[in-house]
C-alpha atoms as a PDB file:
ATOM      1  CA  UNK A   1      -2.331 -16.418   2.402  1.00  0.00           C
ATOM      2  CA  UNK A   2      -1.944 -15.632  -1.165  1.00  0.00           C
ATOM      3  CA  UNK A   3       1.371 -14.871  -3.488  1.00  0.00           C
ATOM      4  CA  UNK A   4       0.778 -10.946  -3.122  1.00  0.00           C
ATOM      5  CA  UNK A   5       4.147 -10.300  -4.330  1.00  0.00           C
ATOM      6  CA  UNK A   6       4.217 -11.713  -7.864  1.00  0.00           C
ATOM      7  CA  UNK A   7       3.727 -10.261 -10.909  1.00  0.00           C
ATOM      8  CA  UNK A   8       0.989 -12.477 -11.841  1.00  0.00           C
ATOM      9  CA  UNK A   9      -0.889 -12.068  -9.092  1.00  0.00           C
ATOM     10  CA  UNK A  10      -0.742  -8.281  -9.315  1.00  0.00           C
ATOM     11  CA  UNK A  11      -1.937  -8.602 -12.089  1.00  0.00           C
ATOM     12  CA  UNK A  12      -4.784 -10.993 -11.772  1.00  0.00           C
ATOM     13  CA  UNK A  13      -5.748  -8.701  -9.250  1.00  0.00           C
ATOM     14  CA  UNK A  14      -5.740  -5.636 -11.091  1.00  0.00           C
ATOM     15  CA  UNK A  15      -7.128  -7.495 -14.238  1.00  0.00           C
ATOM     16  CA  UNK A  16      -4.878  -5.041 -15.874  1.00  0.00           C
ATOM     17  CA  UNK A  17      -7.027  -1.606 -15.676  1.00  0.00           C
ATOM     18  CA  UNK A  18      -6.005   1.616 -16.564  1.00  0.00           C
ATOM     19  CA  UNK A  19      -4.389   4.330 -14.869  1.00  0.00           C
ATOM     20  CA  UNK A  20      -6.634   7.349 -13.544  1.00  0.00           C
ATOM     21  CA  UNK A  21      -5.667  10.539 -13.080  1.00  0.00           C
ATOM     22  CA  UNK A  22      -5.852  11.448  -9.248  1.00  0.00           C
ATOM     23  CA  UNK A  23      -8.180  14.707  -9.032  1.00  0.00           C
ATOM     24  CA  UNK A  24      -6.481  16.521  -6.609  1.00  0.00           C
ATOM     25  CA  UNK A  25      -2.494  15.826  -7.823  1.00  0.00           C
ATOM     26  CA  UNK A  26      -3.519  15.265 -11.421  1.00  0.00           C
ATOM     27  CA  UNK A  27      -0.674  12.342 -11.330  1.00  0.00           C
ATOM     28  CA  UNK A  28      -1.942   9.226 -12.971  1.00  0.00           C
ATOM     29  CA  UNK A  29      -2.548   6.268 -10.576  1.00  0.00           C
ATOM     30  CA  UNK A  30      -2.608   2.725 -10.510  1.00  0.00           C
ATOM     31  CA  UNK A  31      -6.033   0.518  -9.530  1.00  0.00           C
ATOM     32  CA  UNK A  32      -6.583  -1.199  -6.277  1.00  0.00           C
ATOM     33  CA  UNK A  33      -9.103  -3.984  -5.286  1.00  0.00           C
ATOM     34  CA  UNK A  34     -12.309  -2.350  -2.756  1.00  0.00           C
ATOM     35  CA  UNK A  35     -11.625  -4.971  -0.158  1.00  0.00           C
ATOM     36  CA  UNK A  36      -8.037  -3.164   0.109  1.00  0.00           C
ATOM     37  CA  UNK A  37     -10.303   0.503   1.032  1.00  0.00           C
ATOM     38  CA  UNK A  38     -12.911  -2.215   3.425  1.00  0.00           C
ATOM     39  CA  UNK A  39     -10.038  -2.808   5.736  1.00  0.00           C
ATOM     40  CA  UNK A  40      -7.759   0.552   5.548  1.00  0.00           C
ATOM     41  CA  UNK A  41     -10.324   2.857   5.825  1.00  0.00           C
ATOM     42  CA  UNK A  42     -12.445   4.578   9.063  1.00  0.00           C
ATOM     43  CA  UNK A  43     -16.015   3.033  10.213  1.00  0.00           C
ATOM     44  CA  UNK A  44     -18.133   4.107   9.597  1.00  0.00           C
ATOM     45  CA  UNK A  45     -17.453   5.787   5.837  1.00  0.00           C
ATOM     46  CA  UNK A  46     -15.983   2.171   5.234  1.00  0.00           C
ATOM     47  CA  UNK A  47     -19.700   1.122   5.051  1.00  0.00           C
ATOM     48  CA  UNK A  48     -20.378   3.518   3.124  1.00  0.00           C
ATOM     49  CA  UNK A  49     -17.765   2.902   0.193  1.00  0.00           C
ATOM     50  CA  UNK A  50     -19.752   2.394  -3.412  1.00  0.00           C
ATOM     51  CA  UNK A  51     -18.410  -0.623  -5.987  1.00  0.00           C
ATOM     52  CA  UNK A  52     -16.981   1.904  -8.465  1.00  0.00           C
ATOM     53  CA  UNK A  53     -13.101   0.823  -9.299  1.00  0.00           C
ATOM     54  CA  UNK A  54     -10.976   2.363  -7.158  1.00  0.00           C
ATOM     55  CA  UNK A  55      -7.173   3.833  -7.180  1.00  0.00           C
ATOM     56  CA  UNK A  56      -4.421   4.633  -4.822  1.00  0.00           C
ATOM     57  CA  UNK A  57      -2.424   8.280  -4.799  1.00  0.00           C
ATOM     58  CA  UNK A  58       1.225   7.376  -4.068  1.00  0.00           C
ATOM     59  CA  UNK A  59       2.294  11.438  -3.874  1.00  0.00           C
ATOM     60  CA  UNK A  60       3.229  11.795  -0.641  1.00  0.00           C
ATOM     61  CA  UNK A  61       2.156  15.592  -1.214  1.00  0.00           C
ATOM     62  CA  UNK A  62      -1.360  14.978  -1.937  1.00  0.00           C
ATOM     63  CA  UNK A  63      -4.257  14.403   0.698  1.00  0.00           C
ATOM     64  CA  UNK A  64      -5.941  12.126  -1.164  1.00  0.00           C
ATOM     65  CA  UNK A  65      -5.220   7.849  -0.516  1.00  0.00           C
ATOM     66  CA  UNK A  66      -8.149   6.130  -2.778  1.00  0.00           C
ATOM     67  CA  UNK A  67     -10.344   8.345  -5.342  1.00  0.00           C
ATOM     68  CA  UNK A  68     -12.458   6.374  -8.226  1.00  0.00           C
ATOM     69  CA  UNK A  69     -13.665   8.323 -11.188  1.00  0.00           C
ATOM     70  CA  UNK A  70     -17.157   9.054 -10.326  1.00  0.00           C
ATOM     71  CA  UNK A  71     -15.582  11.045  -8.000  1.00  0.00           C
ATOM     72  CA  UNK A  72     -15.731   8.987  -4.454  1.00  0.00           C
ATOM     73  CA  UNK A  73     -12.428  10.823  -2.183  1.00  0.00           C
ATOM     74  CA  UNK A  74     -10.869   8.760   0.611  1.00  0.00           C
ATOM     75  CA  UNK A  75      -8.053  11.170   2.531  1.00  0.00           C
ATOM     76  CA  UNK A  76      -5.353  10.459   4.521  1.00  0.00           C
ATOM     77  CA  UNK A  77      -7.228  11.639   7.666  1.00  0.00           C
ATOM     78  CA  UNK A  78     -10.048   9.065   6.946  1.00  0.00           C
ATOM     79  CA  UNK A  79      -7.587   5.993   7.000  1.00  0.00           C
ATOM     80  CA  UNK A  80      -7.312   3.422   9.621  1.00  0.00           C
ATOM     81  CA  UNK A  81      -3.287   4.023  10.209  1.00  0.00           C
ATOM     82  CA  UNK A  82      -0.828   5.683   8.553  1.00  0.00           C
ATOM     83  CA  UNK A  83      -0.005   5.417   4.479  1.00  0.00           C
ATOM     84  CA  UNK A  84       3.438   5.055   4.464  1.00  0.00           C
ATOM     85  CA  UNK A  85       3.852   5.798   1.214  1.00  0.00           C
ATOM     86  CA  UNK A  86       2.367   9.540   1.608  1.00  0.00           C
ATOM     87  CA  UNK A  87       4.761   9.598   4.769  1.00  0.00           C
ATOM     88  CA  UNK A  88       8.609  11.156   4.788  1.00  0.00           C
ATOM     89  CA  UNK A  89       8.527  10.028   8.755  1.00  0.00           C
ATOM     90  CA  UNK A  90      11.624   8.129   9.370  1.00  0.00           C
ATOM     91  CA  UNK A  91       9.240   5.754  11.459  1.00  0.00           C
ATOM     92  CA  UNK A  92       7.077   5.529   8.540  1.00  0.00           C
ATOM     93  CA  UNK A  93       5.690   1.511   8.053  1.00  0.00           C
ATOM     94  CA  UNK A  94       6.969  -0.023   5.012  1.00  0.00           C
ATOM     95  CA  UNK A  95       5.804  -3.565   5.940  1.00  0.00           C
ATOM     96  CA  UNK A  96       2.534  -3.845   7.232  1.00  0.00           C
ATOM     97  CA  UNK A  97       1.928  -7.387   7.012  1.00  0.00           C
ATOM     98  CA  UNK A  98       5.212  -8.207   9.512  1.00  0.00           C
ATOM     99  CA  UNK A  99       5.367  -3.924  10.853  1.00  0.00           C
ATOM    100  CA  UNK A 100       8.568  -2.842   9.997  1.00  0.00           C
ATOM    101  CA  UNK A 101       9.769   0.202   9.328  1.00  0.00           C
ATOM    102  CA  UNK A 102      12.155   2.807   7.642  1.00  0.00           C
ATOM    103  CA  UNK A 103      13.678   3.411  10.396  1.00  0.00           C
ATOM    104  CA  UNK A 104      14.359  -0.101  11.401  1.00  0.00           C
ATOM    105  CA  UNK A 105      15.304  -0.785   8.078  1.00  0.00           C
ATOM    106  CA  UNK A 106      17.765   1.807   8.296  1.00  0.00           C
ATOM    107  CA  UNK A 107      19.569   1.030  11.153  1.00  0.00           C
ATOM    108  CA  UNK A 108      20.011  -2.683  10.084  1.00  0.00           C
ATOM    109  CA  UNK A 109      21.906  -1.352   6.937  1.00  0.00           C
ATOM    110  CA  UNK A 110      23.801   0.885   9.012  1.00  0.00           C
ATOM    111  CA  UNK A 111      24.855  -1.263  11.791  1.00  0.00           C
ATOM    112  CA  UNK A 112      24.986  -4.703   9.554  1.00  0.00           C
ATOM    113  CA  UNK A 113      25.375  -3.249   5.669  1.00  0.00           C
ATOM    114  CA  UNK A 114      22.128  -5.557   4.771  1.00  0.00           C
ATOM    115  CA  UNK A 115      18.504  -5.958   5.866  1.00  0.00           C
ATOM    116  CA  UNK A 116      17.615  -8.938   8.207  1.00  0.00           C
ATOM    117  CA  UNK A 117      13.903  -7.301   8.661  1.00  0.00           C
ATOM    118  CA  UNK A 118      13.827  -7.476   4.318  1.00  0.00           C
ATOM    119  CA  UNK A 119      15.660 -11.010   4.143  1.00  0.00           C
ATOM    120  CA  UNK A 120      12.715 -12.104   6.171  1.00  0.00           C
ATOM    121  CA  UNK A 121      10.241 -10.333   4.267  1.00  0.00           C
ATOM    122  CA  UNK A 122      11.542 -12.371   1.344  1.00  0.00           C
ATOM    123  CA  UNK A 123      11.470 -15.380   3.008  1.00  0.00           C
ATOM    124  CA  UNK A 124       7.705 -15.148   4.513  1.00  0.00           C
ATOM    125  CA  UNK A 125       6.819 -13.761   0.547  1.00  0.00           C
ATOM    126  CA  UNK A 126       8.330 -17.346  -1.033  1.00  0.00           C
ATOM    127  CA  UNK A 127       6.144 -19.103   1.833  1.00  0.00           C
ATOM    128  CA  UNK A 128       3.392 -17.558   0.839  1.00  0.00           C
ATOM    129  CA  UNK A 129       2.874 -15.700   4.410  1.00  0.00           C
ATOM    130  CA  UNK A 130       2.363 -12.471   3.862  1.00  0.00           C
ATOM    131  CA  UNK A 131      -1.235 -10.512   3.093  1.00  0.00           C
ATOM    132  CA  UNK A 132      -0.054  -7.191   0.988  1.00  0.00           C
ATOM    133  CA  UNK A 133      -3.113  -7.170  -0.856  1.00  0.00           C
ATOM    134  CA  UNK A 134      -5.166  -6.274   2.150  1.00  0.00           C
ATOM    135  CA  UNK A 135      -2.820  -5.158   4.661  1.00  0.00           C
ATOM    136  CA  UNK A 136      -0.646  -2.202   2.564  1.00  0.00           C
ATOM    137  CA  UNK A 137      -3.315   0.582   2.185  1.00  0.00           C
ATOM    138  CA  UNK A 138      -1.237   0.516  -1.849  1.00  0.00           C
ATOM    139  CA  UNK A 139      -3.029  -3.202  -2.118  1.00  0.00           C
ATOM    140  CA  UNK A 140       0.410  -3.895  -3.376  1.00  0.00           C
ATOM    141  CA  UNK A 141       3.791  -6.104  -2.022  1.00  0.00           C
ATOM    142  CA  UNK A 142       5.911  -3.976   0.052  1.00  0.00           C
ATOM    143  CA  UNK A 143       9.421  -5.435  -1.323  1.00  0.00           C
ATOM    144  CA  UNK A 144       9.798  -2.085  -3.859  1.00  0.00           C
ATOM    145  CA  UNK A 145       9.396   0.162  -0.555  1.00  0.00           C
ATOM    146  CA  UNK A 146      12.698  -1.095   1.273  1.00  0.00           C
ATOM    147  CA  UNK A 147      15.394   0.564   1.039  1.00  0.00           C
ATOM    148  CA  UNK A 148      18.470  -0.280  -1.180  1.00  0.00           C
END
């Protein structure tokens, strides 16, 4: 398992690319590595996915998940499972390498006033157990995505 969850590794696997502007929301967009779209998206258009540098669409408003700038469109009906990120579902996953969710999240706070599902999070990320950079359909750590 790699160190998704540091800077430096975010960056090393990002190499630092541009934003692109998302052609359906017009936000701009950060990159994400094709092996993230291999695993998140549908057989067979999965197979079908060309090498062309890739980005994700956080707007939870807009259909689109992964769109590169020759114009290749991934949607949220062609993933795998659910983006959590494009999701206000209080069930929604935030974790994806350990599957935990808002809601669960939630409830923790509520009942305990702290996190155990995020303490362990933490814990698994400083052991080096966790797989964000395939698993999250973002190709990013999860830790930002818990709630405060």
């Amino acid at each position: 398992m790699s160190n998704c969850c540091s800077a430096s590794a975010t960056e090393a696997k990002t190499g630092k690319l541009q934003a692109a502007e998302c052609p359906s929301c017009s936000n701009r967009m950060k990159p994400v590595k094709r092996i993230v779209l291999m695993h998140q998206v549908t057989a067979p258009l999965n197979q079908t996915i060309p090498s062309d540098q890739f980005f994700f669409c956080s707007d939870a408003d807009c259909p689109v998940v992964y769109f590169s700038k020759a114009g290749f469109v991934i949607e949220t009906a062609q993933m795998r499972g659910e983006v959590g990120l494009k999701s206000t579902d209080e069930n929604r996953m935030i974790c994806y390498c350990f599957d935990i969710t808002y809601s669960r999240v939630m409830e923790e706070i509520e009942q305990t006033g702290h996190s155990a599902s995020k303490a362990f999070v933490v814990e698994q990320t400083k052991l080096k157990n966790c797989a964000c950079d395939i698993r999250n359909p973002s190709g990013k750590c999860c830790l930002k995505e818990f709630p405060k």
